[in-house]
ModelCIF file with pLDDT and N, C-alpha, C, O atoms, coordinates in Angstrom:
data_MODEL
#
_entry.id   MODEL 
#
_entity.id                         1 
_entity.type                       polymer 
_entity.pdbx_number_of_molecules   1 
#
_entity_poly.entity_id                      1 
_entity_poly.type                           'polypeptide(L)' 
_entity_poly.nstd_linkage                   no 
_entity_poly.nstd_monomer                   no 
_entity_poly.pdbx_seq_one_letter_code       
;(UNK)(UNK)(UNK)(UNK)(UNK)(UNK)(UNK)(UNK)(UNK)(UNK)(UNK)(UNK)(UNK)(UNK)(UNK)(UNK)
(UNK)(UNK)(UNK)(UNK)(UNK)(UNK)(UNK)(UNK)(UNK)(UNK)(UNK)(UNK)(UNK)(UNK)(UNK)(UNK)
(UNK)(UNK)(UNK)(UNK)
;
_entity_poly.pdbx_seq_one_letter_code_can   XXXXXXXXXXXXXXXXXXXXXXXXXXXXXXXXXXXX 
_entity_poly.pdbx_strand_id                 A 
#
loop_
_entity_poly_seq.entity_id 
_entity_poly_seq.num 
_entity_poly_seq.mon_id 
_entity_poly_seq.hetero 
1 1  UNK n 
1 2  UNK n 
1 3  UNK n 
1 4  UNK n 
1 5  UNK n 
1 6  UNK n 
1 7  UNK n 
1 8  UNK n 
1 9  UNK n 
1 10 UNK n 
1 11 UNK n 
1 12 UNK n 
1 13 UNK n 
1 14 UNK n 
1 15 UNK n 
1 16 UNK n 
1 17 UNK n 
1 18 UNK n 
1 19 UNK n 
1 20 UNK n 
1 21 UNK n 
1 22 UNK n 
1 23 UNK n 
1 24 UNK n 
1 25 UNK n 
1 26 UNK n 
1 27 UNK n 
1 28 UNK n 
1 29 UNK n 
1 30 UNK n 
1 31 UNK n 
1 32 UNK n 
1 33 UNK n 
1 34 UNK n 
1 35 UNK n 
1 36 UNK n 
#
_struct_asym.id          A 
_struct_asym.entity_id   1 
#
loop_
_ma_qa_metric.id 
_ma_qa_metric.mode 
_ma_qa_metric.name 
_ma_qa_metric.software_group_id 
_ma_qa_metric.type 
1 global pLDDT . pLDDT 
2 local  pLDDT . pLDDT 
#
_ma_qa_metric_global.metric_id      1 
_ma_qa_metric_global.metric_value   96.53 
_ma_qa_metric_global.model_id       1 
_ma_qa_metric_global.ordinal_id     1 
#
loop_
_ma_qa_metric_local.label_asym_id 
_ma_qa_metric_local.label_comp_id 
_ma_qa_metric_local.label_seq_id 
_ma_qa_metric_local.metric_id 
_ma_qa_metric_local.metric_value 
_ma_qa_metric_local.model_id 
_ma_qa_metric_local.ordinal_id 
A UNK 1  2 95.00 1 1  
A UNK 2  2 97.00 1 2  
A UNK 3  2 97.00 1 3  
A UNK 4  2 98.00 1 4  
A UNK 5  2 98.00 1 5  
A UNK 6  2 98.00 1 6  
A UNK 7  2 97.00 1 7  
A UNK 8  2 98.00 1 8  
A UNK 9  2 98.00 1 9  
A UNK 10 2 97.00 1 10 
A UNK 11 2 98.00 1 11 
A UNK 12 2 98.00 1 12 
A UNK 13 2 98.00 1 13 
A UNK 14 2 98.00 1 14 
A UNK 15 2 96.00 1 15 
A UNK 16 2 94.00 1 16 
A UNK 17 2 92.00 1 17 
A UNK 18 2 89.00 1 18 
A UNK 19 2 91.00 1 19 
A UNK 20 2 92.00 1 20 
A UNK 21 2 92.00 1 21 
A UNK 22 2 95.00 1 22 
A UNK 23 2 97.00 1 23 
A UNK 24 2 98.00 1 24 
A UNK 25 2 98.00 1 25 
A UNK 26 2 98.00 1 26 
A UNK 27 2 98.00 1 27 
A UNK 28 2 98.00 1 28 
A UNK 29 2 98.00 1 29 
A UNK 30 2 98.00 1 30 
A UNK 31 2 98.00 1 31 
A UNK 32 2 97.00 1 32 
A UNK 33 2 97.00 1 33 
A UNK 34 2 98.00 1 34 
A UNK 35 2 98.00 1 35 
A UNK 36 2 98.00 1 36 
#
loop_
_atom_site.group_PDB 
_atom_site.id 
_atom_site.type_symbol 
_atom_site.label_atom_id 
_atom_site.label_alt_id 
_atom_site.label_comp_id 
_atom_site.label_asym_id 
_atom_site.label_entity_id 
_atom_site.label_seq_id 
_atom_site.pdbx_PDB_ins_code 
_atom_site.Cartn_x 
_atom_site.Cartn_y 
_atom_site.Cartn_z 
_atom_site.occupancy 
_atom_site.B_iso_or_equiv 
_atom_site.pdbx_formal_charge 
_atom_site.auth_seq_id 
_atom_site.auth_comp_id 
_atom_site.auth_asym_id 
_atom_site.auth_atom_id 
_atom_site.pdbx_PDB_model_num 
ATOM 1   N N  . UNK A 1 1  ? 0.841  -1.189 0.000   1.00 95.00 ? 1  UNK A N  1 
ATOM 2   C CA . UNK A 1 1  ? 0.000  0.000  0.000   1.00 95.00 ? 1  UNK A CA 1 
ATOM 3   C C  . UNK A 1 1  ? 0.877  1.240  0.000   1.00 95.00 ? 1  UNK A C  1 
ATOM 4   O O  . UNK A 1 1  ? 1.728  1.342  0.884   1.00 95.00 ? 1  UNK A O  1 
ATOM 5   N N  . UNK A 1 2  ? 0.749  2.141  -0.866  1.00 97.00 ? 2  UNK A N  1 
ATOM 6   C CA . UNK A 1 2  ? 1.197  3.275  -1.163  1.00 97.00 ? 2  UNK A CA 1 
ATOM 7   C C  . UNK A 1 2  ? 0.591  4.513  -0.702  1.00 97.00 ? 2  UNK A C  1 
ATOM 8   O O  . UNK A 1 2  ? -0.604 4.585  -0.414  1.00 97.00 ? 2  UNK A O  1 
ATOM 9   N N  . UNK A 1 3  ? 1.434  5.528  -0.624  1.00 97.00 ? 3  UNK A N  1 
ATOM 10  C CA . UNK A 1 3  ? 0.575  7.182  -0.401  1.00 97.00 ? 3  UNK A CA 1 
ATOM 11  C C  . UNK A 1 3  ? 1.628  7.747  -0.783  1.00 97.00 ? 3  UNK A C  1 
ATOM 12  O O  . UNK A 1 3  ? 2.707  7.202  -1.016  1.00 97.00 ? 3  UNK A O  1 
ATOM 13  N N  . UNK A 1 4  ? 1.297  9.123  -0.882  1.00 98.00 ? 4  UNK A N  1 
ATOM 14  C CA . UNK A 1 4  ? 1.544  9.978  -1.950  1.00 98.00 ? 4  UNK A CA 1 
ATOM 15  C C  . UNK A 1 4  ? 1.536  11.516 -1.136  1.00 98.00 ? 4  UNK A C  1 
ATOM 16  O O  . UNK A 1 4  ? 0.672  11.515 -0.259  1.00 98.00 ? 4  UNK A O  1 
ATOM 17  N N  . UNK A 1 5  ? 2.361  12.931 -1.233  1.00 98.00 ? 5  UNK A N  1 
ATOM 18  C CA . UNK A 1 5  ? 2.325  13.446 -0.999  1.00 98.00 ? 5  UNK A CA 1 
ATOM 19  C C  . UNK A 1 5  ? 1.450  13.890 -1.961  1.00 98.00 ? 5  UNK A C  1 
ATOM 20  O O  . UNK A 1 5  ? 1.408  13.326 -3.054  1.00 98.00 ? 5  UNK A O  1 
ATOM 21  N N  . UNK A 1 6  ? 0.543  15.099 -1.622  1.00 98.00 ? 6  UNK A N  1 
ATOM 22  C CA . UNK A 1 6  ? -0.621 15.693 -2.578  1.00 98.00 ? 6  UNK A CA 1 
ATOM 23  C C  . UNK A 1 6  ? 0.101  16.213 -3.843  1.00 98.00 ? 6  UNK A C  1 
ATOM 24  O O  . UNK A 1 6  ? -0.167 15.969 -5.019  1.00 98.00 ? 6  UNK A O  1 
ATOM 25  N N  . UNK A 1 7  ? 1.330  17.186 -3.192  1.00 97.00 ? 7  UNK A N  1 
ATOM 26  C CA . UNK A 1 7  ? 2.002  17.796 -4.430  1.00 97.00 ? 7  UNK A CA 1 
ATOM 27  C C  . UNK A 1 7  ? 2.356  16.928 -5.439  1.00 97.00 ? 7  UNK A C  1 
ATOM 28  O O  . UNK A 1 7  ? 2.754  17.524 -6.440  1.00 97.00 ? 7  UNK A O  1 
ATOM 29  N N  . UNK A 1 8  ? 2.350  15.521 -5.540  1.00 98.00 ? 8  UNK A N  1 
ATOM 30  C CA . UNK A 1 8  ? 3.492  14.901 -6.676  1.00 98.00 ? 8  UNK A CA 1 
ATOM 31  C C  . UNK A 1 8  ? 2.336  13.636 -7.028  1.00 98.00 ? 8  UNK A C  1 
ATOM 32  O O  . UNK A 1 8  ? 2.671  12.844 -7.909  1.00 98.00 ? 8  UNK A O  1 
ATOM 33  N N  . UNK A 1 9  ? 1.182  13.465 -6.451  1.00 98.00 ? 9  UNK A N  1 
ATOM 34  C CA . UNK A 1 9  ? 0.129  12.479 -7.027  1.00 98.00 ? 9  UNK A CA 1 
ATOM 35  C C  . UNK A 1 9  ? -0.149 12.424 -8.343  1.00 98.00 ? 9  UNK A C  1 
ATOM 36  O O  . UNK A 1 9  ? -0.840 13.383 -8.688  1.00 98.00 ? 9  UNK A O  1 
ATOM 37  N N  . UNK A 1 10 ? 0.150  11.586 -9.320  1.00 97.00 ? 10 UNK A N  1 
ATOM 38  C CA . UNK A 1 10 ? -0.501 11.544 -10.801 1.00 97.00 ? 10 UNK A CA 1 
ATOM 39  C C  . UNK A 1 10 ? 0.633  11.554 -11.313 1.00 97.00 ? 10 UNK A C  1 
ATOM 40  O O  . UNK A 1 10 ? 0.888  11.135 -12.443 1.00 97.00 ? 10 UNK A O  1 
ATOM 41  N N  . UNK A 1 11 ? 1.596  12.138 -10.360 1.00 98.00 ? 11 UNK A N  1 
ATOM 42  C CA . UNK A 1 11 ? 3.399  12.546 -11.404 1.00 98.00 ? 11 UNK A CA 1 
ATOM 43  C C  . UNK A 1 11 ? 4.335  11.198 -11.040 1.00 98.00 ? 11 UNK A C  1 
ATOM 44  O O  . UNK A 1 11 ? 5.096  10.631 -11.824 1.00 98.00 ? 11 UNK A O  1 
ATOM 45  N N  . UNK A 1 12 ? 4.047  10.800 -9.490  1.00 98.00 ? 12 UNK A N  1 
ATOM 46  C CA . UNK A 1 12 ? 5.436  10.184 -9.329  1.00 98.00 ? 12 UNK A CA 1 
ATOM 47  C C  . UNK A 1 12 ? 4.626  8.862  -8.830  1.00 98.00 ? 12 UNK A C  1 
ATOM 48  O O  . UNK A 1 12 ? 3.546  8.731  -8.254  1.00 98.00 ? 12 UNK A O  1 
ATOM 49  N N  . UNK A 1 13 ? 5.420  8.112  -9.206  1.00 98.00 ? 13 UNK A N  1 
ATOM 50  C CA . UNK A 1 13 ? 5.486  6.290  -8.474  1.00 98.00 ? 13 UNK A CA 1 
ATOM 51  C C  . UNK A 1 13 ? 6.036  5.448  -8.073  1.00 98.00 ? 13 UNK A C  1 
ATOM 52  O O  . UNK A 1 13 ? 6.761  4.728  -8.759  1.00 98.00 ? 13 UNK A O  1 
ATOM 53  N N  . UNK A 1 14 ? 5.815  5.299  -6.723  1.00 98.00 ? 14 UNK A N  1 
ATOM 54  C CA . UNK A 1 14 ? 7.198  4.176  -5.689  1.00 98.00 ? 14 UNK A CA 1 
ATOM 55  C C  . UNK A 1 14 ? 6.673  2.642  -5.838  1.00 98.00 ? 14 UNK A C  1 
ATOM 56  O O  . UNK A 1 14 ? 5.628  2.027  -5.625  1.00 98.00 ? 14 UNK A O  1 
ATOM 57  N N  . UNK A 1 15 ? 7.648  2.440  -6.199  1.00 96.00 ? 15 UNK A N  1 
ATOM 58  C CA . UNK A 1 15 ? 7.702  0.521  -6.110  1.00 96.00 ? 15 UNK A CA 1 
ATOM 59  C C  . UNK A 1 15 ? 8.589  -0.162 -5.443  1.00 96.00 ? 15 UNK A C  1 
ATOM 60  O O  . UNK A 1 15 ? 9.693  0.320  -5.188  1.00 96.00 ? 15 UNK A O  1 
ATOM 61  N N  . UNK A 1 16 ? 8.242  -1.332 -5.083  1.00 94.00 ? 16 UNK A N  1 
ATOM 62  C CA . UNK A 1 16 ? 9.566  -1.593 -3.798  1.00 94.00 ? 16 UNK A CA 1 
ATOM 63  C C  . UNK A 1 16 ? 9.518  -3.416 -4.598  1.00 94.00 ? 16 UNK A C  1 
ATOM 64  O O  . UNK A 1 16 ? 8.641  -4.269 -4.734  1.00 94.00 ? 16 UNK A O  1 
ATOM 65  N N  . UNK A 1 17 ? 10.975 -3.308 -4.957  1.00 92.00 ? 17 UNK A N  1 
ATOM 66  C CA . UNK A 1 17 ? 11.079 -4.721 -5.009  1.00 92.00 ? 17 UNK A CA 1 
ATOM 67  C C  . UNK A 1 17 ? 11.975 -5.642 -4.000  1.00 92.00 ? 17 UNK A C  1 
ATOM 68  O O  . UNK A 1 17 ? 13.191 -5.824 -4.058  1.00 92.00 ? 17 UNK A O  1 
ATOM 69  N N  . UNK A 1 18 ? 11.128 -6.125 -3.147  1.00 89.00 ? 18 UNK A N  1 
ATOM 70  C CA . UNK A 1 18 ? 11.399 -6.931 -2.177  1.00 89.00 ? 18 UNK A CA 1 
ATOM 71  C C  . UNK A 1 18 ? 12.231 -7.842 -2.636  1.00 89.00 ? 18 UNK A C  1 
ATOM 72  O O  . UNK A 1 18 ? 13.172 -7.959 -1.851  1.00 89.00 ? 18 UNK A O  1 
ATOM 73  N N  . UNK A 1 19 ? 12.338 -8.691 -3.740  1.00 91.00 ? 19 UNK A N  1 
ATOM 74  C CA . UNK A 1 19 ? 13.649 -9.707 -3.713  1.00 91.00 ? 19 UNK A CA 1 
ATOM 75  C C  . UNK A 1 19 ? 15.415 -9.023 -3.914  1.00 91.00 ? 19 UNK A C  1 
ATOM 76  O O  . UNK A 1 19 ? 16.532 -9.538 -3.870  1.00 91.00 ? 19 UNK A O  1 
ATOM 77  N N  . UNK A 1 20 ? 14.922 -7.701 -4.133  1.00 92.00 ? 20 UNK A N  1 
ATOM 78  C CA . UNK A 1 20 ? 16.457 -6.831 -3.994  1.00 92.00 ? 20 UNK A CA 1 
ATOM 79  C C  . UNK A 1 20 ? 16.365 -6.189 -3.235  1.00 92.00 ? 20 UNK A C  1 
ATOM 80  O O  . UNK A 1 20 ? 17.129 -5.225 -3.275  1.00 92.00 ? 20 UNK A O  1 
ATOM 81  N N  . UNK A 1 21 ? 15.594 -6.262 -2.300  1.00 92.00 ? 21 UNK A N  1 
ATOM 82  C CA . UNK A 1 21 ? 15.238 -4.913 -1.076  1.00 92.00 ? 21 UNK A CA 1 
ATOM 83  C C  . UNK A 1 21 ? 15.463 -3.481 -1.824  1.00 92.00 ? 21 UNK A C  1 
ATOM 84  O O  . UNK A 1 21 ? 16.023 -2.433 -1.501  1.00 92.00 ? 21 UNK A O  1 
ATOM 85  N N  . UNK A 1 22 ? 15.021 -3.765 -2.548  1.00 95.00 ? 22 UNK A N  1 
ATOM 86  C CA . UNK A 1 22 ? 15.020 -1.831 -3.703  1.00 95.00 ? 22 UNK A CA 1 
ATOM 87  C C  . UNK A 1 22 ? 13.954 -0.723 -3.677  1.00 95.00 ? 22 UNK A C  1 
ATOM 88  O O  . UNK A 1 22 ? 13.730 -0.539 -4.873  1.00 95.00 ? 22 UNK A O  1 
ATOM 89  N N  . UNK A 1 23 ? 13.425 -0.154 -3.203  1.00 97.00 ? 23 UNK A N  1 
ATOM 90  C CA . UNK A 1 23 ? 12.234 0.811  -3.790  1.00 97.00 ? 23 UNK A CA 1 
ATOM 91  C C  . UNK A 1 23 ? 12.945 2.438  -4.702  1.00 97.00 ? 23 UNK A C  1 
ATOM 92  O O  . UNK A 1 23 ? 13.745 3.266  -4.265  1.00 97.00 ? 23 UNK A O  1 
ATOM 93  N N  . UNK A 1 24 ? 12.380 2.388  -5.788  1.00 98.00 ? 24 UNK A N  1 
ATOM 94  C CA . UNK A 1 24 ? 12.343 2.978  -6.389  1.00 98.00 ? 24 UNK A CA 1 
ATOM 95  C C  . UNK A 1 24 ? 11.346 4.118  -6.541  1.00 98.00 ? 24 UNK A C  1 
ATOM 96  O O  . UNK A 1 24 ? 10.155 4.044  -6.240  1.00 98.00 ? 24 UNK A O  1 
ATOM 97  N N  . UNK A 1 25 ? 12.186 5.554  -7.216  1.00 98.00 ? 25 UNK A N  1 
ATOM 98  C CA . UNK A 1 25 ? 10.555 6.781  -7.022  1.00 98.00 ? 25 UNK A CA 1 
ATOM 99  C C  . UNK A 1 25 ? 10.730 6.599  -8.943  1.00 98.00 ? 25 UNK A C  1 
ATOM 100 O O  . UNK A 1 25 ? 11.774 6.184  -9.445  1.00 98.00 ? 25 UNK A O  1 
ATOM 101 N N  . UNK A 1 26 ? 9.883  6.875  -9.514  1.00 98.00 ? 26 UNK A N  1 
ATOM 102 C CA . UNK A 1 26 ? 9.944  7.023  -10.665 1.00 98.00 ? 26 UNK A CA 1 
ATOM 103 C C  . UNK A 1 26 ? 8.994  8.838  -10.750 1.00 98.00 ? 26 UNK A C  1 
ATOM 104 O O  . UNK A 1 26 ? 7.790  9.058  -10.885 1.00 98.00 ? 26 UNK A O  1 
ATOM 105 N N  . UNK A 1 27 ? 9.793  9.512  -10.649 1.00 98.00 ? 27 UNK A N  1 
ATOM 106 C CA . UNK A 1 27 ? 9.209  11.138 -11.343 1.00 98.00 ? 27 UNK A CA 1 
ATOM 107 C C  . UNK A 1 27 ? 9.014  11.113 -12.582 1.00 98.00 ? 27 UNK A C  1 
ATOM 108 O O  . UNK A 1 27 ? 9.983  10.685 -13.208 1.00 98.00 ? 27 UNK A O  1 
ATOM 109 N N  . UNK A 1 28 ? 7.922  11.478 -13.337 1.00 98.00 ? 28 UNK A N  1 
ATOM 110 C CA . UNK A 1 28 ? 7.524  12.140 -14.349 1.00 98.00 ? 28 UNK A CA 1 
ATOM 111 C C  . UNK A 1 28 ? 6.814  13.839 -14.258 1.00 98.00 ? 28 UNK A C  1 
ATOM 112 O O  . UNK A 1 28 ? 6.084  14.173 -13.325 1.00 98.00 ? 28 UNK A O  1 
ATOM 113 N N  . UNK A 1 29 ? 7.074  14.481 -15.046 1.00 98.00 ? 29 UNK A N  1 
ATOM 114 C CA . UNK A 1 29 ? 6.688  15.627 -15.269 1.00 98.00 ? 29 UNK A CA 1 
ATOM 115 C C  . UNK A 1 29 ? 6.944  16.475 -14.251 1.00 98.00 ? 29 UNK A C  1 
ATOM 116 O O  . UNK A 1 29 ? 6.164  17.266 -13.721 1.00 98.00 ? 29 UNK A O  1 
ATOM 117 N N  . UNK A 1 30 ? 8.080  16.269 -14.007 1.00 98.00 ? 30 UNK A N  1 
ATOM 118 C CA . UNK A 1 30 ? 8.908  17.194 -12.925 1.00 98.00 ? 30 UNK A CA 1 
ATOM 119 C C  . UNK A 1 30 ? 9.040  18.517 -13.082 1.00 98.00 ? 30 UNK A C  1 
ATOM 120 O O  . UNK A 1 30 ? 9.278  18.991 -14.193 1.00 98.00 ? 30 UNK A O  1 
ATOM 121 N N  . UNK A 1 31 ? 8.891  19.335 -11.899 1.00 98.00 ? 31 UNK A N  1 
ATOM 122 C CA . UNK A 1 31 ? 8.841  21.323 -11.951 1.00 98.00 ? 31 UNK A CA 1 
ATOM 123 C C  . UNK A 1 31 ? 9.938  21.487 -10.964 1.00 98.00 ? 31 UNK A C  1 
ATOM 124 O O  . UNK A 1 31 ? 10.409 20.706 -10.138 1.00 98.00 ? 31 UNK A O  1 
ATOM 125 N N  . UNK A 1 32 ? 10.204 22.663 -11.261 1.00 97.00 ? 32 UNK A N  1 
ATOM 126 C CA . UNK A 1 32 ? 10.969 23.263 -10.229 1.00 97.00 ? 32 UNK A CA 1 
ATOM 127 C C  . UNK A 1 32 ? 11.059 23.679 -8.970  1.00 97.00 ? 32 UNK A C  1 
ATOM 128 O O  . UNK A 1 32 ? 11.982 24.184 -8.331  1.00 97.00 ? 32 UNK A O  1 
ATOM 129 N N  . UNK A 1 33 ? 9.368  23.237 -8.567  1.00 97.00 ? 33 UNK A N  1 
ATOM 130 C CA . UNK A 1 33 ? 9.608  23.198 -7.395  1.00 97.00 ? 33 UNK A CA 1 
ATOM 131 C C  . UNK A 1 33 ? 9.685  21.922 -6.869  1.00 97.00 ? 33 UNK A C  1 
ATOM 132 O O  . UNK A 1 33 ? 9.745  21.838 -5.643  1.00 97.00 ? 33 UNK A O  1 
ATOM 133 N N  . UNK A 1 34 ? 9.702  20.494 -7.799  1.00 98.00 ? 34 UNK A N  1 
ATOM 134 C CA . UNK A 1 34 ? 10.033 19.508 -6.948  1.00 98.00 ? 34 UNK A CA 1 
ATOM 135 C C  . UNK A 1 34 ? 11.912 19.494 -6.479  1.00 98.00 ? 34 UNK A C  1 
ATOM 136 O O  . UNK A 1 34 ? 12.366 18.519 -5.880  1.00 98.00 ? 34 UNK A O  1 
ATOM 137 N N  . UNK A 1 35 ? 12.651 20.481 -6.790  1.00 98.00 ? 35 UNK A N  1 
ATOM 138 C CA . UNK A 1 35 ? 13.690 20.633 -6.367  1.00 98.00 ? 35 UNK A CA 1 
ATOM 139 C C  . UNK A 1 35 ? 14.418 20.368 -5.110  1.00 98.00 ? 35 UNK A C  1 
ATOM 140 O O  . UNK A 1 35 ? 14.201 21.251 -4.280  1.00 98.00 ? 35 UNK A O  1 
ATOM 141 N N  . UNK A 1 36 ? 15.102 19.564 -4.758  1.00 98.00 ? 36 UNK A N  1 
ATOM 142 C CA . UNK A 1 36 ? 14.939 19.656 -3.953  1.00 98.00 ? 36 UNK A CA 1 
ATOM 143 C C  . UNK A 1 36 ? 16.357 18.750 -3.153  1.00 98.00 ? 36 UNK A C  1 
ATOM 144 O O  . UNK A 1 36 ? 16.435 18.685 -1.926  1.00 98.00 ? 36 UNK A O  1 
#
């Protein structure tokens, strides 16, 4: 189960792959104020 800060919903997506213990953010349509 996932959540999402309001600012970045629809833009960004975390996935976690458990057999590499990895989570990943994948940003799309990034602004300047996700700067950060």
């Amino acid at each position: 189960s996932a959540r999402y800060a309001d600012s970045v919903k629809g833009r960004f997506t975390i996935s976690r792959d458990n057999a590499k213990n990895t989570v990943y953010l994948q940003m799309n349509s990034l602004k300047p104020e996700d700067t950060a």
